[in-house]
N, C-alpha and C. Protein backbone atom coordinates (compact mmCIF):
# COMPACT_ATOMS: atom_id res chain seq x y z
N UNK A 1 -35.99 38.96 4.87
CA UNK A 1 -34.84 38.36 4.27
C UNK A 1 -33.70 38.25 5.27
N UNK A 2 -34.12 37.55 5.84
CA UNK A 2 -33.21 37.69 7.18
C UNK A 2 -32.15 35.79 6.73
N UNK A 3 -32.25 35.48 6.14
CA UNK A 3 -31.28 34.23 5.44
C UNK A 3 -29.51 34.81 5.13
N UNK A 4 -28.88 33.45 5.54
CA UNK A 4 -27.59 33.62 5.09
C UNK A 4 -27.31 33.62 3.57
N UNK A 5 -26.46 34.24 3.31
CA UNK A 5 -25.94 34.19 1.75
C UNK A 5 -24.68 32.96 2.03
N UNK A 6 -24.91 32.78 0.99
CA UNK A 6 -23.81 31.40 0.68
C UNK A 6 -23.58 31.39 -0.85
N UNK A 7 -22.47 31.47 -1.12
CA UNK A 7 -21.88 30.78 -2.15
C UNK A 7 -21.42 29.95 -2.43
N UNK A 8 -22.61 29.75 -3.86
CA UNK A 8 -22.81 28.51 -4.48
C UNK A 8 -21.63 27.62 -5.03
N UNK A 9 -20.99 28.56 -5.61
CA UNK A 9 -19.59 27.64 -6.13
C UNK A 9 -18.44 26.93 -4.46
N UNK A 10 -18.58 27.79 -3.73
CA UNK A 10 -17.83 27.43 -2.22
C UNK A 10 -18.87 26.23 -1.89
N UNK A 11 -20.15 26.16 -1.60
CA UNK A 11 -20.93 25.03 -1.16
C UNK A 11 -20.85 23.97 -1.92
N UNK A 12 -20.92 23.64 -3.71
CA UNK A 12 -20.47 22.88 -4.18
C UNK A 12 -19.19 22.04 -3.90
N UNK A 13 -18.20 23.08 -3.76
CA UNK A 13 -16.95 22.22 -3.40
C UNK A 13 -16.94 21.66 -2.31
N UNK A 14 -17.43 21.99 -1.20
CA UNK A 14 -17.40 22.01 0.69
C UNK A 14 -18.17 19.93 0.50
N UNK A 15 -19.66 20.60 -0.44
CA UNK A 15 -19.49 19.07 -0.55
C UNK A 15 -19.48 18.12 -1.40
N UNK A 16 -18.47 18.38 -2.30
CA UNK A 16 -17.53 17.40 -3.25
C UNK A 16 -16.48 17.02 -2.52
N UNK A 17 -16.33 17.64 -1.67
CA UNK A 17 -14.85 17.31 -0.64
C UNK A 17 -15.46 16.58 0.35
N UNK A 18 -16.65 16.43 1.26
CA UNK A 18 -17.31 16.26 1.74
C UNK A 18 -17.64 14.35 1.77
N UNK A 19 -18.10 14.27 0.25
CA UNK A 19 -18.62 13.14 -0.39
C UNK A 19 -16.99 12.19 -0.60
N UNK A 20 -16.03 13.06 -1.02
CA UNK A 20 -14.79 12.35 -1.09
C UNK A 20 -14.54 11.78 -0.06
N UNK A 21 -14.45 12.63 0.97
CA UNK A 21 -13.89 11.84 2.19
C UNK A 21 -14.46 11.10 2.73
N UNK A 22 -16.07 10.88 2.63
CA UNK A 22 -16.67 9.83 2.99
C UNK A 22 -16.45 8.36 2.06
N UNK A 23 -15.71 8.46 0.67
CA UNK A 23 -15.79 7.31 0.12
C UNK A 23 -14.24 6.93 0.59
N UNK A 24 -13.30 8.31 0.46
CA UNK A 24 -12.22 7.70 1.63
C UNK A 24 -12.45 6.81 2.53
N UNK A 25 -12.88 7.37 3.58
CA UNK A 25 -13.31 6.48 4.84
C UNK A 25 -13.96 5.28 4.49
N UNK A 26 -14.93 4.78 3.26
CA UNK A 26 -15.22 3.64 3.08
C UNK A 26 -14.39 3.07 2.62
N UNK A 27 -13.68 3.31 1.91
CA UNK A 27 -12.58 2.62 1.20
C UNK A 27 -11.12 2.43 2.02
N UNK A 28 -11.01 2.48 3.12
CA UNK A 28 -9.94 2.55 4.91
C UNK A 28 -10.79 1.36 5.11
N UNK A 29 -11.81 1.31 5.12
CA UNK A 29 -12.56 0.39 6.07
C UNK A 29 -12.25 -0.96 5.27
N UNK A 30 -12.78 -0.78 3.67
CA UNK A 30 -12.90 -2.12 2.88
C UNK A 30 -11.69 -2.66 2.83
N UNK A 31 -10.62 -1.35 2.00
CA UNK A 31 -9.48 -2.42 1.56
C UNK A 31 -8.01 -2.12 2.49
N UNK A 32 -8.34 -1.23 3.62
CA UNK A 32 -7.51 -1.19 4.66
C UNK A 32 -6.37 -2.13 5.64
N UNK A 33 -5.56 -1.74 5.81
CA UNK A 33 -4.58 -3.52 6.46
C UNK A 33 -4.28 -2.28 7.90
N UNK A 34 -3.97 -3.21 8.61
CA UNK A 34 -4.15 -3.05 10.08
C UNK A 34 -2.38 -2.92 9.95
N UNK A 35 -1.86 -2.37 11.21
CA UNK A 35 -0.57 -2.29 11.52
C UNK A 35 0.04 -3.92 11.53
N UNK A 36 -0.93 -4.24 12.32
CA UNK A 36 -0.38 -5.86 13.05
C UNK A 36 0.33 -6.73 11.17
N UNK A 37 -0.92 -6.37 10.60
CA UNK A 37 -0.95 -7.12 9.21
C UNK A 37 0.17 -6.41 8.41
N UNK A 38 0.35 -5.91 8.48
CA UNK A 38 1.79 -5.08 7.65
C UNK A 38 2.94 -5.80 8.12
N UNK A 39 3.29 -5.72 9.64
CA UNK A 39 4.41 -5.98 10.20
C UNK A 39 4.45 -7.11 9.86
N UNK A 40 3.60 -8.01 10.30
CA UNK A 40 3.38 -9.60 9.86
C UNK A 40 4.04 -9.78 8.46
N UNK A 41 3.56 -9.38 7.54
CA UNK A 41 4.03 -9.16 6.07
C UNK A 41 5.33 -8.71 5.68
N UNK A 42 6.02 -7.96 6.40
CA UNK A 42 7.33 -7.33 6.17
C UNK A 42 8.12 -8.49 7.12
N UNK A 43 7.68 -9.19 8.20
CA UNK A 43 9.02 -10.28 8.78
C UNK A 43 8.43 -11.50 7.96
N UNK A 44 7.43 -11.57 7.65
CA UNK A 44 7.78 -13.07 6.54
C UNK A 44 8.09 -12.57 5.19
N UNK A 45 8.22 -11.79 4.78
CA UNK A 45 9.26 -11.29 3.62
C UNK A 45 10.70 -11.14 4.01
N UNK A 46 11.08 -10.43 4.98
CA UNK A 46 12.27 -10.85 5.75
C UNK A 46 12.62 -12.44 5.68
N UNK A 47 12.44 -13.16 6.40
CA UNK A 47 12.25 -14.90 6.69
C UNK A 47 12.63 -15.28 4.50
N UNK A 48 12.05 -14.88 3.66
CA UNK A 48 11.77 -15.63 2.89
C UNK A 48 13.22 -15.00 1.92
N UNK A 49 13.42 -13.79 2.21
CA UNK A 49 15.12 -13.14 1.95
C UNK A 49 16.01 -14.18 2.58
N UNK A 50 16.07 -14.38 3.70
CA UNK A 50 17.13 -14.56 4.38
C UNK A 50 16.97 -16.67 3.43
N UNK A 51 16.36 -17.30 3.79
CA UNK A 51 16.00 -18.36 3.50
C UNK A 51 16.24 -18.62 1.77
N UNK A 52 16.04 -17.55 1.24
CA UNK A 52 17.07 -17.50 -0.24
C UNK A 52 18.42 -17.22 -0.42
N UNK A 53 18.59 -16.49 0.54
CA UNK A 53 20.31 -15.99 0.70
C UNK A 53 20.84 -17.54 1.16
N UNK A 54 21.00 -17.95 2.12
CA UNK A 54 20.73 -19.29 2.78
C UNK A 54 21.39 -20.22 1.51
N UNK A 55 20.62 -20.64 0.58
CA UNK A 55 20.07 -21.43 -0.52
C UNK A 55 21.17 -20.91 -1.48
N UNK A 56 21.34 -19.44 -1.80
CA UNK A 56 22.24 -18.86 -2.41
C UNK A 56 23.96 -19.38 -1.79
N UNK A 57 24.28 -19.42 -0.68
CA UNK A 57 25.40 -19.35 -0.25
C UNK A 57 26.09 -20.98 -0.27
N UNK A 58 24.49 -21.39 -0.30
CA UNK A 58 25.03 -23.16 -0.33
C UNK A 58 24.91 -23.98 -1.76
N UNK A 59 24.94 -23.06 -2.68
CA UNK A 59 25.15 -23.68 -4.20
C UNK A 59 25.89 -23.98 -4.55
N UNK A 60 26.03 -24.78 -5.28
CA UNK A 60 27.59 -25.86 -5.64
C UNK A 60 27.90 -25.06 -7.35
N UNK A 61 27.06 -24.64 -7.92
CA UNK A 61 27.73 -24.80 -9.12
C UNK A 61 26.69 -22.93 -9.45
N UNK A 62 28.23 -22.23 -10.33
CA UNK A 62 27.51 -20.59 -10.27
C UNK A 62 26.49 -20.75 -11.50
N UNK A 63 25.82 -19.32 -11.56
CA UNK A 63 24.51 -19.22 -12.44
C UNK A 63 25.24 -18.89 -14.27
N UNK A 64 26.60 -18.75 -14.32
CA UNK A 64 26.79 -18.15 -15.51
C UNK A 64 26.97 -19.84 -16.64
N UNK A 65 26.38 -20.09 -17.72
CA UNK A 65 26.68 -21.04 -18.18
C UNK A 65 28.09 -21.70 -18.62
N UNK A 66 28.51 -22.64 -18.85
CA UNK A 66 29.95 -22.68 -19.60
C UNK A 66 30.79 -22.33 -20.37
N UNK A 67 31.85 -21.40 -20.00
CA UNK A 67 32.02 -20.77 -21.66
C UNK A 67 32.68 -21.87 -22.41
N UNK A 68 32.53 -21.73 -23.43
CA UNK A 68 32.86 -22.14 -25.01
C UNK A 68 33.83 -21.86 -25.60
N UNK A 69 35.44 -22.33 -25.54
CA UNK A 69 36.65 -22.56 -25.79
C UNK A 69 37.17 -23.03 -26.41
């Protein structure tokens, strides 16, 4: 009897944690965005602020309806 003892409830978890992080890592891979793709995304959201502000500043007539007098 020369075998390691191991416990069963510790080995269960070791690989439930194990199996997680491997569907982690698949799931980085599938639905993952790259740095480049973020930044990209945050200056044309930028661009599309500024380009409403823009639009905002050059309106002729304000958003509140007419009051009634």
């Amino acid at each position: 009897m020369s075998g390691k003892i191991v416990n069963l409830r510790q080995a269960r978890k070791r690989k439930t944690r194990e199996a997680a992080g491997e569907k982690a890592a698949d799931n980085r891979l599938k639905f993952g965005r790259t740095k480049e793709q973020r930044v990209g995304d945050e200056a044309a959201s930028a661009r599309r602020d500024q380009a409403s502000e823009r639009l905002d500043r050059h309106r002729m007539e304000s958003d509140e309806p007419p009051s009634e007098n």
